[in-house]
PDB file of N, CA and C in Angstrom:
ATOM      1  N   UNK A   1      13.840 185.944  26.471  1.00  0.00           N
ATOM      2  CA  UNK A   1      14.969 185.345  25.775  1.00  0.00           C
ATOM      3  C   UNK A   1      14.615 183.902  25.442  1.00  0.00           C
ATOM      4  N   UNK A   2      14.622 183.340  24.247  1.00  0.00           N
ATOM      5  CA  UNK A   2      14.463 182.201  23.430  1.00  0.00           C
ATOM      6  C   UNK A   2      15.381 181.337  23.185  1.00  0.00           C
ATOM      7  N   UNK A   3      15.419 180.816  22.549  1.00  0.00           N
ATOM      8  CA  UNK A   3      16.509 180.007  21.844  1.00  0.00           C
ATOM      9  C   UNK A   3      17.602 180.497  21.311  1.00  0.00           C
ATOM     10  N   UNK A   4      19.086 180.978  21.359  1.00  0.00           N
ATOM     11  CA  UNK A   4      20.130 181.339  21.149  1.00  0.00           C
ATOM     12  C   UNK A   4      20.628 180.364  19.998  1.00  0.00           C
ATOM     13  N   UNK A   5      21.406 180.866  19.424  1.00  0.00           N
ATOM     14  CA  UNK A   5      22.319 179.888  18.231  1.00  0.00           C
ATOM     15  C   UNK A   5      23.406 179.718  18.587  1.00  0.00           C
ATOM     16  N   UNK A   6      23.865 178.570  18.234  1.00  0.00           N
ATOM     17  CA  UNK A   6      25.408 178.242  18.667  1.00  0.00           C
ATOM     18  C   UNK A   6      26.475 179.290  18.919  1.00  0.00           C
ATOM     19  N   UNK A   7      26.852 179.315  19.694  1.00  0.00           N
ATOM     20  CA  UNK A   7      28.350 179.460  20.593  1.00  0.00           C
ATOM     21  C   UNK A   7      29.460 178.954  20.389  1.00  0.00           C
ATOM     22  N   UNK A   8      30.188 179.416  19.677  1.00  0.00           N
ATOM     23  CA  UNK A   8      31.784 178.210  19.813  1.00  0.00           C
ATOM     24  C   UNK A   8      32.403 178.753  21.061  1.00  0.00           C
ATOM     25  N   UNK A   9      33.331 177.743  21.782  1.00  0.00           N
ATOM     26  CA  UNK A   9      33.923 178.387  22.764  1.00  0.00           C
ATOM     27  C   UNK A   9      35.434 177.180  22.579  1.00  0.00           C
ATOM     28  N   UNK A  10      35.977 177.975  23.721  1.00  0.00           N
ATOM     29  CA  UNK A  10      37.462 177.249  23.735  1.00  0.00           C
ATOM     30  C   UNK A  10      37.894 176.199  24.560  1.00  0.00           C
ATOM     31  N   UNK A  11      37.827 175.087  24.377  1.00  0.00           N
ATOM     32  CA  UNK A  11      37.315 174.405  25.379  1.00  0.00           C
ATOM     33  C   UNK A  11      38.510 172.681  24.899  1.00  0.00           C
ATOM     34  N   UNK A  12      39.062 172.306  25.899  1.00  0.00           N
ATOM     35  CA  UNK A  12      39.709 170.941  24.965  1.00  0.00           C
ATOM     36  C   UNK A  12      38.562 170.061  24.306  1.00  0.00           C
ATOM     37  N   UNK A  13      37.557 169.701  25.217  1.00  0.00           N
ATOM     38  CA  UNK A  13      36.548 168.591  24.608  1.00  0.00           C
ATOM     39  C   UNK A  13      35.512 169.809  24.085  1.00  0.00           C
ATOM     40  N   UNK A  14      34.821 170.625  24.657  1.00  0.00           N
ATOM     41  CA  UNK A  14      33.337 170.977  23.856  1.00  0.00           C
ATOM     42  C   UNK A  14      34.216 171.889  22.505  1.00  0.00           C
ATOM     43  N   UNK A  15      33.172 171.960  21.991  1.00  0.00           N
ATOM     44  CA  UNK A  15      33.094 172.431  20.654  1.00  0.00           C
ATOM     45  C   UNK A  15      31.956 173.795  20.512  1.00  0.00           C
ATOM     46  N   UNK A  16      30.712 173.620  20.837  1.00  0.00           N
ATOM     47  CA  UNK A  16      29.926 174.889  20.845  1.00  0.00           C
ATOM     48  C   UNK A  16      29.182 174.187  21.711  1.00  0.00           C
ATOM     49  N   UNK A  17      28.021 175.518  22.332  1.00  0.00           N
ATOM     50  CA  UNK A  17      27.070 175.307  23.289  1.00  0.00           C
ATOM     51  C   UNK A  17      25.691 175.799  22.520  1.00  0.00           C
ATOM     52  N   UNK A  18      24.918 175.657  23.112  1.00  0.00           N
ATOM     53  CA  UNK A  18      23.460 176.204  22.820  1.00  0.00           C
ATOM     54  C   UNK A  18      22.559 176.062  23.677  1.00  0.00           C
ATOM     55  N   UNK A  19      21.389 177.289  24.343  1.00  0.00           N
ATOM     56  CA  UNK A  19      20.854 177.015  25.343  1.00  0.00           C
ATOM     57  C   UNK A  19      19.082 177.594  24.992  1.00  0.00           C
ATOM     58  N   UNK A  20      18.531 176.423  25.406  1.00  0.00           N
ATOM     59  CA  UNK A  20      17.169 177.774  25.019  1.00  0.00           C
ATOM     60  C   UNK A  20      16.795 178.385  26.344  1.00  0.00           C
ATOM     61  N   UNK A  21      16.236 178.877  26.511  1.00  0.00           N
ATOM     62  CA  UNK A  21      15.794 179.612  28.013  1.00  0.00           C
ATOM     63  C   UNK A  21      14.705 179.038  27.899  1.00  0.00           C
ATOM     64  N   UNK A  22      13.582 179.269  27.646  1.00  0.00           N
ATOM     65  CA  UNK A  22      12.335 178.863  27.562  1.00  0.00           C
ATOM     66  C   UNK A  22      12.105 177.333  27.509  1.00  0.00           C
ATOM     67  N   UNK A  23      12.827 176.434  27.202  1.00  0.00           N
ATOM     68  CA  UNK A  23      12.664 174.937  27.562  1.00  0.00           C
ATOM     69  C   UNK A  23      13.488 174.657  28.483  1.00  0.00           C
ATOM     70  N   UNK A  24      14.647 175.609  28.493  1.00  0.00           N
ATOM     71  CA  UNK A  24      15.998 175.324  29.652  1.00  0.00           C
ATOM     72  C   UNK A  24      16.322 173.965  29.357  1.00  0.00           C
ATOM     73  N   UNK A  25      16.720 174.146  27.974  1.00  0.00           N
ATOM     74  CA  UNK A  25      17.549 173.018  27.600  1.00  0.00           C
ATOM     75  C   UNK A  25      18.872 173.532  26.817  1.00  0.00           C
ATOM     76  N   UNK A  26      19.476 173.003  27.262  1.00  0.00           N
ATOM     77  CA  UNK A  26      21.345 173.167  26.842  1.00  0.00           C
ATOM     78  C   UNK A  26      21.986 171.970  25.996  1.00  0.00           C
ATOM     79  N   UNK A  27      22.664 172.340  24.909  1.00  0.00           N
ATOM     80  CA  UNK A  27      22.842 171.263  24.040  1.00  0.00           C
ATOM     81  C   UNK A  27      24.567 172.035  23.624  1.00  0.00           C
ATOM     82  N   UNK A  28      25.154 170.542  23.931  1.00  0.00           N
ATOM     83  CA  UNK A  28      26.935 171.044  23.862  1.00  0.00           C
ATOM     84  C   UNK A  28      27.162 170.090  22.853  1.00  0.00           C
ATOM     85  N   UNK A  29      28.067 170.798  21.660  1.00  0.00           N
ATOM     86  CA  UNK A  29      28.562 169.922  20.871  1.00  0.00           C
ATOM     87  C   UNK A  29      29.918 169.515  21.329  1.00  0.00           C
ATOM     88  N   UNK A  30      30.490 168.205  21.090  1.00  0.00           N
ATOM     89  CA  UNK A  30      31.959 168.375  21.641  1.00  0.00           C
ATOM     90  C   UNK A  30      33.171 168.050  20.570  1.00  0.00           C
ATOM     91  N   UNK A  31      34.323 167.869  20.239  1.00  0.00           N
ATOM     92  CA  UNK A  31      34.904 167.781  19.621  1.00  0.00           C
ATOM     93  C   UNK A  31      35.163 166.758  18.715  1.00  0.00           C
ATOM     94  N   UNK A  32      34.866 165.695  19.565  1.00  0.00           N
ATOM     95  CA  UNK A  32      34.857 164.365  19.149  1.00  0.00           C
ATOM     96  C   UNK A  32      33.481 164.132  17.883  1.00  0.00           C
ATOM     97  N   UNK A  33      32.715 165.192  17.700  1.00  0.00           N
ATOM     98  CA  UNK A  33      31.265 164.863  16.813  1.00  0.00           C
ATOM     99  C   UNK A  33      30.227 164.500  17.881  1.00  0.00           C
ATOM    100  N   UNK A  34      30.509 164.185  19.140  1.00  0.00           N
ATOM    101  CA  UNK A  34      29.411 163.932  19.981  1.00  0.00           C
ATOM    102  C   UNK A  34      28.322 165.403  20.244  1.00  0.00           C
ATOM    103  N   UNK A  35      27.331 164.521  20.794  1.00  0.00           N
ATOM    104  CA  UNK A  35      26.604 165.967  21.164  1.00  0.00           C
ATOM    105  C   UNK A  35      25.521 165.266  22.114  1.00  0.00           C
ATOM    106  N   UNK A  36      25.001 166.524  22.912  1.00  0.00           N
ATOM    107  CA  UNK A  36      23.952 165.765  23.886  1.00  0.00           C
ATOM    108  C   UNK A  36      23.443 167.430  24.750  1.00  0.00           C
ATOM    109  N   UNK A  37      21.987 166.921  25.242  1.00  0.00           N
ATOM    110  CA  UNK A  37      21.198 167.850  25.644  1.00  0.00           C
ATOM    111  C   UNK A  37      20.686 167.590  26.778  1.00  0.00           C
ATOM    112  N   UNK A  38      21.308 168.586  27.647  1.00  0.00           N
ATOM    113  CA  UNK A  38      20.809 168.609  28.964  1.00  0.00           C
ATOM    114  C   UNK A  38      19.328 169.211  28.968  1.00  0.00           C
ATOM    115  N   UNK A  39      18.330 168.596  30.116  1.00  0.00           N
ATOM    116  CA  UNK A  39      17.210 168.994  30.145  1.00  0.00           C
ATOM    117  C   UNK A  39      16.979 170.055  31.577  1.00  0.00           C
ATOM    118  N   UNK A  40      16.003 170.923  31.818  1.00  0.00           N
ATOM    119  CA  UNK A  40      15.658 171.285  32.822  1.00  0.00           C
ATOM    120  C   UNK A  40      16.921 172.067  33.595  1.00  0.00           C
ATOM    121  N   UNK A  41      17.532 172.295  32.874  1.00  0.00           N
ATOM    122  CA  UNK A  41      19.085 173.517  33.090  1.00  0.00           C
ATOM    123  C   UNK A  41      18.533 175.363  33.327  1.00  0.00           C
ATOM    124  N   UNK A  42      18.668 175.407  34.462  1.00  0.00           N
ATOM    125  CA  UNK A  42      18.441 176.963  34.791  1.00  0.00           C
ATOM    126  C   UNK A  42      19.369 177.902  34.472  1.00  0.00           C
ATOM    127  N   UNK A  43      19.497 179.045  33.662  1.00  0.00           N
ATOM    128  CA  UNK A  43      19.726 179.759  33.449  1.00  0.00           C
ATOM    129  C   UNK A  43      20.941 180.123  33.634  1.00  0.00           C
ATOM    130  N   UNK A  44      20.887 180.187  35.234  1.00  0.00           N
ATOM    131  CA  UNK A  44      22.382 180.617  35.931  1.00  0.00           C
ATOM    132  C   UNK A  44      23.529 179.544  35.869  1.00  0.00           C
ATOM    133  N   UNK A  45      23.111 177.867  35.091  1.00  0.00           N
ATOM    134  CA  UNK A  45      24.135 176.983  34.993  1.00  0.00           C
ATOM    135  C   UNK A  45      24.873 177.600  33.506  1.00  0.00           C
ATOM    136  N   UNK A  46      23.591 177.693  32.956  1.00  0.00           N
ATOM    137  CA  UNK A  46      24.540 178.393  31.197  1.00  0.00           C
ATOM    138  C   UNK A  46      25.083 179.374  31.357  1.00  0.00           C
ATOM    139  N   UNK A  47      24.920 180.238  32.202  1.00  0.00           N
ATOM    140  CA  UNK A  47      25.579 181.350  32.399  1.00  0.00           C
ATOM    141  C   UNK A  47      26.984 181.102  33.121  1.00  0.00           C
ATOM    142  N   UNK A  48      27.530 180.380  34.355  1.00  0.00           N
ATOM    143  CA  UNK A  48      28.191 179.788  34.740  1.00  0.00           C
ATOM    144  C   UNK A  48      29.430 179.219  33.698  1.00  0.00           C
ATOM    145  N   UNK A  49      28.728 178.064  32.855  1.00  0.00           N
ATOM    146  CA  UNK A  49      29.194 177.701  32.024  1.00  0.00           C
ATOM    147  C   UNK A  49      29.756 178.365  30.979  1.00  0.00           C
ATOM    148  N   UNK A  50      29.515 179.232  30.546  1.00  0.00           N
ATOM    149  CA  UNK A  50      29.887 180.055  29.485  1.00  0.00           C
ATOM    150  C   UNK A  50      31.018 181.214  29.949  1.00  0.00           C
ATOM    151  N   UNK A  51      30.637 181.220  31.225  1.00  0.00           N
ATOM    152  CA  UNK A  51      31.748 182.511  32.279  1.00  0.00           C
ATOM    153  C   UNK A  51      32.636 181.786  32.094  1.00  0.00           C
ATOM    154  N   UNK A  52      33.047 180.684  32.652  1.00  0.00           N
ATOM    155  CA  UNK A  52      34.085 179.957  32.887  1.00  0.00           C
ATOM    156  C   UNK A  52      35.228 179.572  32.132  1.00  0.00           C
ATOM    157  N   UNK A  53      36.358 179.954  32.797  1.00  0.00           N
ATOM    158  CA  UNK A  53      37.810 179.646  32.178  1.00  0.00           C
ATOM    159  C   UNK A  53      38.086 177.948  31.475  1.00  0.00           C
ATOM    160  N   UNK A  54      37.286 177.398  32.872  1.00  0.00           N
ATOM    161  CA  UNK A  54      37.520 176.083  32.343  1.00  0.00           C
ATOM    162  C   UNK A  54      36.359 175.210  32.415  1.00  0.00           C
ATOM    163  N   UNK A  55      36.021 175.804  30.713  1.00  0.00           N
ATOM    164  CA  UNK A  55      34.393 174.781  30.243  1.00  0.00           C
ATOM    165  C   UNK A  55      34.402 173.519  30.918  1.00  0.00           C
ATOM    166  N   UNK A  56      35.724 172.476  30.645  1.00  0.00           N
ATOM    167  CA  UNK A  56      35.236 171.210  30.511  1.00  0.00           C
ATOM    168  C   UNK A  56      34.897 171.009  32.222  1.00  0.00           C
ATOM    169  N   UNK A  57      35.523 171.283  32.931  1.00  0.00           N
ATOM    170  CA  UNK A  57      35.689 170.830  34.555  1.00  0.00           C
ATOM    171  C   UNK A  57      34.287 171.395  34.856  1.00  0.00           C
ATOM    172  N   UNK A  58      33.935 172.898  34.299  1.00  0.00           N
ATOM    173  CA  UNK A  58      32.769 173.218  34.879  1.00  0.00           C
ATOM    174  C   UNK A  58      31.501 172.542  34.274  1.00  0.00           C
ATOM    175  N   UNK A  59      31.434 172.147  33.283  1.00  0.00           N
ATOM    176  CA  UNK A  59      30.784 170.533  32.579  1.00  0.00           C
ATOM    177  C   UNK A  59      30.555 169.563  33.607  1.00  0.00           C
ATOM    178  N   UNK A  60      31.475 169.076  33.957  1.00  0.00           N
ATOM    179  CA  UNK A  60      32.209 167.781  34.817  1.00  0.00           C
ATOM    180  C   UNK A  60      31.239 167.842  35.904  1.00  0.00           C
ATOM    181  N   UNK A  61      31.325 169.190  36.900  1.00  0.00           N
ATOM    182  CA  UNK A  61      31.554 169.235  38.083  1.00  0.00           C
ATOM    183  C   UNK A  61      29.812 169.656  38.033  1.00  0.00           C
ATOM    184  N   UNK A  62      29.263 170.714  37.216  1.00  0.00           N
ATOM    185  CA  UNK A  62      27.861 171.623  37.590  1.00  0.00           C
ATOM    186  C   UNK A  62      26.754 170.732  36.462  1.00  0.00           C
ATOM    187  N   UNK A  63      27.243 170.280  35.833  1.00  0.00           N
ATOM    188  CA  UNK A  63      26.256 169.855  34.687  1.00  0.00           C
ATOM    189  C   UNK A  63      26.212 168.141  34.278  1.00  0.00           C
ATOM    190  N   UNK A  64      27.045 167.108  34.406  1.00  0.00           N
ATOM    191  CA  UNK A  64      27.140 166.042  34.032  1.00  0.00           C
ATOM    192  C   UNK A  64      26.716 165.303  35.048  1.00  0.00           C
ATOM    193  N   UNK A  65      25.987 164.565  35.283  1.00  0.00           N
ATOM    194  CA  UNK A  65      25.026 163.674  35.975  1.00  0.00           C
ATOM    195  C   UNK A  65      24.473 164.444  36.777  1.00  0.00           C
ATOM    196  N   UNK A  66      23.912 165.474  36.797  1.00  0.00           N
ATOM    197  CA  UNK A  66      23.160 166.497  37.554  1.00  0.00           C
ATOM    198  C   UNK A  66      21.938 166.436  36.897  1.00  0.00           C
ATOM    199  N   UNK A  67      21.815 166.416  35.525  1.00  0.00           N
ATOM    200  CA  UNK A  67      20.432 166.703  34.887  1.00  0.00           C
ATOM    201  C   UNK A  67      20.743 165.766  33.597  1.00  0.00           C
ATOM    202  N   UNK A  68      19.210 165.770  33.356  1.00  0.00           N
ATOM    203  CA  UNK A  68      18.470 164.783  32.609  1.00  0.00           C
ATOM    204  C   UNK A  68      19.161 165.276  31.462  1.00  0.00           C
ATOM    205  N   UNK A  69      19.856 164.059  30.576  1.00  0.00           N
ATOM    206  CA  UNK A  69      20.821 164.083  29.444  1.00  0.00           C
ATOM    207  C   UNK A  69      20.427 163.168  28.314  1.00  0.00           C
ATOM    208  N   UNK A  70      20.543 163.496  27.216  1.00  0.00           N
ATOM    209  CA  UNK A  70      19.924 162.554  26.104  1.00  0.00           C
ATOM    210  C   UNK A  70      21.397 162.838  25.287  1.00  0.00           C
ATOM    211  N   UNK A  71      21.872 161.616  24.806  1.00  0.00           N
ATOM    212  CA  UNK A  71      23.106 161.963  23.172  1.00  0.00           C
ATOM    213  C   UNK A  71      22.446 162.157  22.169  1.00  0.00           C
ATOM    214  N   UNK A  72      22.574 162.796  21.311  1.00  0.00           N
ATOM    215  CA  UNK A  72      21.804 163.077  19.989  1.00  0.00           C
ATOM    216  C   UNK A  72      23.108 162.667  19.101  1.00  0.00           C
ATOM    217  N   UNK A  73      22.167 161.696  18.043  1.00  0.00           N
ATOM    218  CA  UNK A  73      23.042 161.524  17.259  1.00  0.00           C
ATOM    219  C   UNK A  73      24.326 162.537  16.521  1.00  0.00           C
ATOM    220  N   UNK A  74      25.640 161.518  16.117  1.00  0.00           N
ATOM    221  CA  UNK A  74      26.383 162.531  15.465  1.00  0.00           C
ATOM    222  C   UNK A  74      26.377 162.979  14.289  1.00  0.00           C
ATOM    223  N   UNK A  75      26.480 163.984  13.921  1.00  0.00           N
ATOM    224  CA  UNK A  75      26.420 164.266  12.540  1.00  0.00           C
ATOM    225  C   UNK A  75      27.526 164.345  11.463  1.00  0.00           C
TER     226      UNK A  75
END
């Protein structure tokens, strides 16, 4: 499994997700036009993430200052 294409999901702040497996990098767009890419994300966090009722908290809590994060510009 490779690189996946965007995901929209329902979420107050994110907007879509995207994960590659093979770099295990995760890239969330959020509502606001922001966006940013987690690095070195295993599998079972995107999976987690994507299960979950409540994207943003599980963001918050499993993924935000846990791993190496870059903002990518907005578009």
């Amino acid at each position: 499994m490779g690189a996946q294409g965007w995901k929209y999901v329902s979420s107050q702040f994110l907007k879509a997700v995207r994960y590659n497996a093979i770099k295990q990098e995760l890239e969330l767009s959020f509502n606001d036009g922001g966006h940013e890419k987690y690095l070195q994300v295993p599998p079972t966090v995107y999976e987690g993430l994507m299960a979950a009722k409540l994207k943003d908290k599980y963001h918050q809590k499993n993924i935000l200052k846990k791993y190496i994060c870059f903002a990518l510009p907005r578009s």
